[in-house]
C-alpha atoms as a PDB file:
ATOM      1  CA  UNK A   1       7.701   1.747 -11.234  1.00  0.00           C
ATOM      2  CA  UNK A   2       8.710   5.081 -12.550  1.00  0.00           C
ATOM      3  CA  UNK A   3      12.262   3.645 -13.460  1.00  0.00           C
ATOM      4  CA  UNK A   4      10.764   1.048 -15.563  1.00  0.00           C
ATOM      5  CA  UNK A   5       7.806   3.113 -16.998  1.00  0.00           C
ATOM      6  CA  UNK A   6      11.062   5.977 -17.975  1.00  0.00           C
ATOM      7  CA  UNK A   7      12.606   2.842 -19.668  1.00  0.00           C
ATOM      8  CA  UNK A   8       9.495   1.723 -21.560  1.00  0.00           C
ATOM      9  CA  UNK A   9       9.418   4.754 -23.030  1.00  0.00           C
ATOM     10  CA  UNK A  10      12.919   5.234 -24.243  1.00  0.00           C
ATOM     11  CA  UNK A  11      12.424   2.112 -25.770  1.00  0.00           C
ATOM     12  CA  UNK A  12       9.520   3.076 -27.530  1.00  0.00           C
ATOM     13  CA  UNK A  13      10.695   6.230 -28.606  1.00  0.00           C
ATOM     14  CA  UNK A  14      13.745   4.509 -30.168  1.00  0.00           C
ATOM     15  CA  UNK A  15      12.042   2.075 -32.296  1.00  0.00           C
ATOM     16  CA  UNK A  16       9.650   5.312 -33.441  1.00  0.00           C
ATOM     17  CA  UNK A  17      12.826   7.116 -34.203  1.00  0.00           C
ATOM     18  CA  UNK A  18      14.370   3.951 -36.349  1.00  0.00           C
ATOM     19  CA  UNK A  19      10.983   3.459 -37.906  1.00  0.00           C
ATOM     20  CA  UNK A  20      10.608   0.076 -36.681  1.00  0.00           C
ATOM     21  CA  UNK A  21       7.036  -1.564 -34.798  1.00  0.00           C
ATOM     22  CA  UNK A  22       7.065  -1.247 -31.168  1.00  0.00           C
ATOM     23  CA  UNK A  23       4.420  -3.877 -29.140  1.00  0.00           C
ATOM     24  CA  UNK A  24       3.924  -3.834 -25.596  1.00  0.00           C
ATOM     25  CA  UNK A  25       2.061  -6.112 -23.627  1.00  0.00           C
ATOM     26  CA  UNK A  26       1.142  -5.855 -20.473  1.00  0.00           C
ATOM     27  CA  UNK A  27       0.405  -8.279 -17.689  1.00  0.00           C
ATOM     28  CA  UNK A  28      -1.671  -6.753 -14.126  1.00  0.00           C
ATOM     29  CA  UNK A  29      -2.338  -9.372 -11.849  1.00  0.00           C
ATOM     30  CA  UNK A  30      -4.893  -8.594  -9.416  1.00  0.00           C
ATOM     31  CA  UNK A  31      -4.151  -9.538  -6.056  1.00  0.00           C
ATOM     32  CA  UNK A  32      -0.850 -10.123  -6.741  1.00  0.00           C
ATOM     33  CA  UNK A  33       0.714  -8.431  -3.664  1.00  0.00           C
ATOM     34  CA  UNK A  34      -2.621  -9.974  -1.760  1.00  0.00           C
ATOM     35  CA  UNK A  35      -2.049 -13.309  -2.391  1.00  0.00           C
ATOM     36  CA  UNK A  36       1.709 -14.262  -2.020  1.00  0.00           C
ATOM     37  CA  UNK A  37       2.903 -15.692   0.540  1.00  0.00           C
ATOM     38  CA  UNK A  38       5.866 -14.220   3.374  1.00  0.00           C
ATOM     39  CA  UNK A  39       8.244 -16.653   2.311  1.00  0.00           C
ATOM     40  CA  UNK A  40       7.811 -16.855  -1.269  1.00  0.00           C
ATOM     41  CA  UNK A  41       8.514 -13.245  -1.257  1.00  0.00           C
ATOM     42  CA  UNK A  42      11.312 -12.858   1.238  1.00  0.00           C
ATOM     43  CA  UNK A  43      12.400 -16.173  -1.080  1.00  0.00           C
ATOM     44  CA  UNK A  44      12.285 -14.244  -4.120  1.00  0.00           C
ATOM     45  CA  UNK A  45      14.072 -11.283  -2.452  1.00  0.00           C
ATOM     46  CA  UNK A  46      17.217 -13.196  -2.016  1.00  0.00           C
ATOM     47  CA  UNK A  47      17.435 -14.881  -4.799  1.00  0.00           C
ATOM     48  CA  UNK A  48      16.949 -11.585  -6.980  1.00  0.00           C
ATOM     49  CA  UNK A  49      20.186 -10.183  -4.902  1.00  0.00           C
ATOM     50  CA  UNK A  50      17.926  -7.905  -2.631  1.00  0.00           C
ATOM     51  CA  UNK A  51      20.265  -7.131   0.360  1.00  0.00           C
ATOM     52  CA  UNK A  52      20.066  -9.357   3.532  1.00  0.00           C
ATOM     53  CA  UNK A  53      19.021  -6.669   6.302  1.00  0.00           C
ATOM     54  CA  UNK A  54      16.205  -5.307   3.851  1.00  0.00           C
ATOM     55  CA  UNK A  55      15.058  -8.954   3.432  1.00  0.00           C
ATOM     56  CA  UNK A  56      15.351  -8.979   7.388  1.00  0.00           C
ATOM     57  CA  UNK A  57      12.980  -6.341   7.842  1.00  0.00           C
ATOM     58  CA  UNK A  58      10.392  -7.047   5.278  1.00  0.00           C
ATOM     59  CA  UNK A  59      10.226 -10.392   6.600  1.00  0.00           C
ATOM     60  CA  UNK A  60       9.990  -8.886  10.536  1.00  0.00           C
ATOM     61  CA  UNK A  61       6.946  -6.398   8.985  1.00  0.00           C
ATOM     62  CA  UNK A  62       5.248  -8.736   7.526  1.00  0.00           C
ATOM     63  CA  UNK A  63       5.169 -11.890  10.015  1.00  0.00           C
ATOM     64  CA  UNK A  64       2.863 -11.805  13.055  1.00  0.00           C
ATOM     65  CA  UNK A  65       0.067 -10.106  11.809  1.00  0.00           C
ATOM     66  CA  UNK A  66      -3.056 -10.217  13.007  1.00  0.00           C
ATOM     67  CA  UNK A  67      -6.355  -9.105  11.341  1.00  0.00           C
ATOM     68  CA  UNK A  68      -9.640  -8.434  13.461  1.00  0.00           C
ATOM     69  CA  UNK A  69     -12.903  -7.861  11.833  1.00  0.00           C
ATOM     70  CA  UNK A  70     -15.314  -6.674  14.272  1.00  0.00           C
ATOM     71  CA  UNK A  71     -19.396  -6.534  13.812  1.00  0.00           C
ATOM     72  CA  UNK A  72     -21.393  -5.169  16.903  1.00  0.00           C
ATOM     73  CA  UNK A  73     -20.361  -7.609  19.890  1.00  0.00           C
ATOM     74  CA  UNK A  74     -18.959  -9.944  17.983  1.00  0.00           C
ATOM     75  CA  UNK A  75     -14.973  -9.927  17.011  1.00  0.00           C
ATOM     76  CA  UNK A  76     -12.746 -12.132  14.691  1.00  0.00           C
ATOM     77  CA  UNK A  77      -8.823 -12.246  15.181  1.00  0.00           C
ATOM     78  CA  UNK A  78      -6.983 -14.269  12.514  1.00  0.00           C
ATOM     79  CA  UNK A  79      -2.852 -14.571  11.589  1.00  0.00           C
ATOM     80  CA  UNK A  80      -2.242 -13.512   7.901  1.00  0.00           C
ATOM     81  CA  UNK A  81       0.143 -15.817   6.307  1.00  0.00           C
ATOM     82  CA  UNK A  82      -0.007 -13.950   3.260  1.00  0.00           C
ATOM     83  CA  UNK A  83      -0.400 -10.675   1.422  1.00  0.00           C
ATOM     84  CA  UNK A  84       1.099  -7.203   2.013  1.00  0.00           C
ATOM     85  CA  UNK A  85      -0.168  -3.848   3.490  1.00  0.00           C
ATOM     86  CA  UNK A  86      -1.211  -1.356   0.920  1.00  0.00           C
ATOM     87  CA  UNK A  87      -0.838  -3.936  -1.648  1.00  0.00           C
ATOM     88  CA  UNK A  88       3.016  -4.136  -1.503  1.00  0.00           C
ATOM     89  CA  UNK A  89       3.273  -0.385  -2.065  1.00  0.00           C
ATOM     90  CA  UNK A  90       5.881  -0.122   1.184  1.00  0.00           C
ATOM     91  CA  UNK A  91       8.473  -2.722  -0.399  1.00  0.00           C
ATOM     92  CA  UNK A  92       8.540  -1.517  -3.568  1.00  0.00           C
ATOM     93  CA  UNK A  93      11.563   1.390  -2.926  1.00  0.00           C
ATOM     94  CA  UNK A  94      13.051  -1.322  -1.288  1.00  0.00           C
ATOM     95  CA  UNK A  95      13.977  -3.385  -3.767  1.00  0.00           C
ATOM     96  CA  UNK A  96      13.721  -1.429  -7.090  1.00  0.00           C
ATOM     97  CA  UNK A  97      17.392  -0.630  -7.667  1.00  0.00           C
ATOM     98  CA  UNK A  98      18.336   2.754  -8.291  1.00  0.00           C
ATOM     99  CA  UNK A  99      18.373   4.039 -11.955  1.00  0.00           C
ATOM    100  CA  UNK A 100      16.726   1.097 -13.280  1.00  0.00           C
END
């Protein structure tokens, strides 16, 4: 995040400095991390070059969860198929490559 923030801003300040326009749009989808599933991401991973024993591991992290919601008495177990802890927060060093 910080890598690509740093590089947003270069390029901004470059097309200040050349007296040009410079748009930016951005794009937050909510839930994103939430809703994916495992192998769509671990999918993803590979494909995007992430290396093979970091794919390992977020894929070992992430399968065989189990929620439990409890009220009073009464509990709920279910397997998550989906989603991340923290909102994907833990991968992201993972697979950002260093200096950008």
């Amino acid at each position: 995040m910080e890598t690509a923030l740093h590089q947003l801003v270069i390029w901004a300040e470059k097309a200040l400095d050349q007296q040009e326009i410079a748009l930016g749009i951005f794009l937050d989808i909510e839930g994103a991390f939430d809703n994916t599933a495992y192998d769509s991401m671990c999918s993803a991973f590979t494909t995007h070059g992430v290396d093979q024993t970091i794919v390992r591991w977020i894929t070992a992290t992430l399968e065989g969860r189990v929620d439990t919601a409890a009220l009073g008495d009464v509990s709920r177990s279910v397997a998550v198929f989906r989603g991340c802890p923290t909102g994907g927060s833990f991968i992201t060093p993972l697979i950002v490559p260093c200096g950008g």
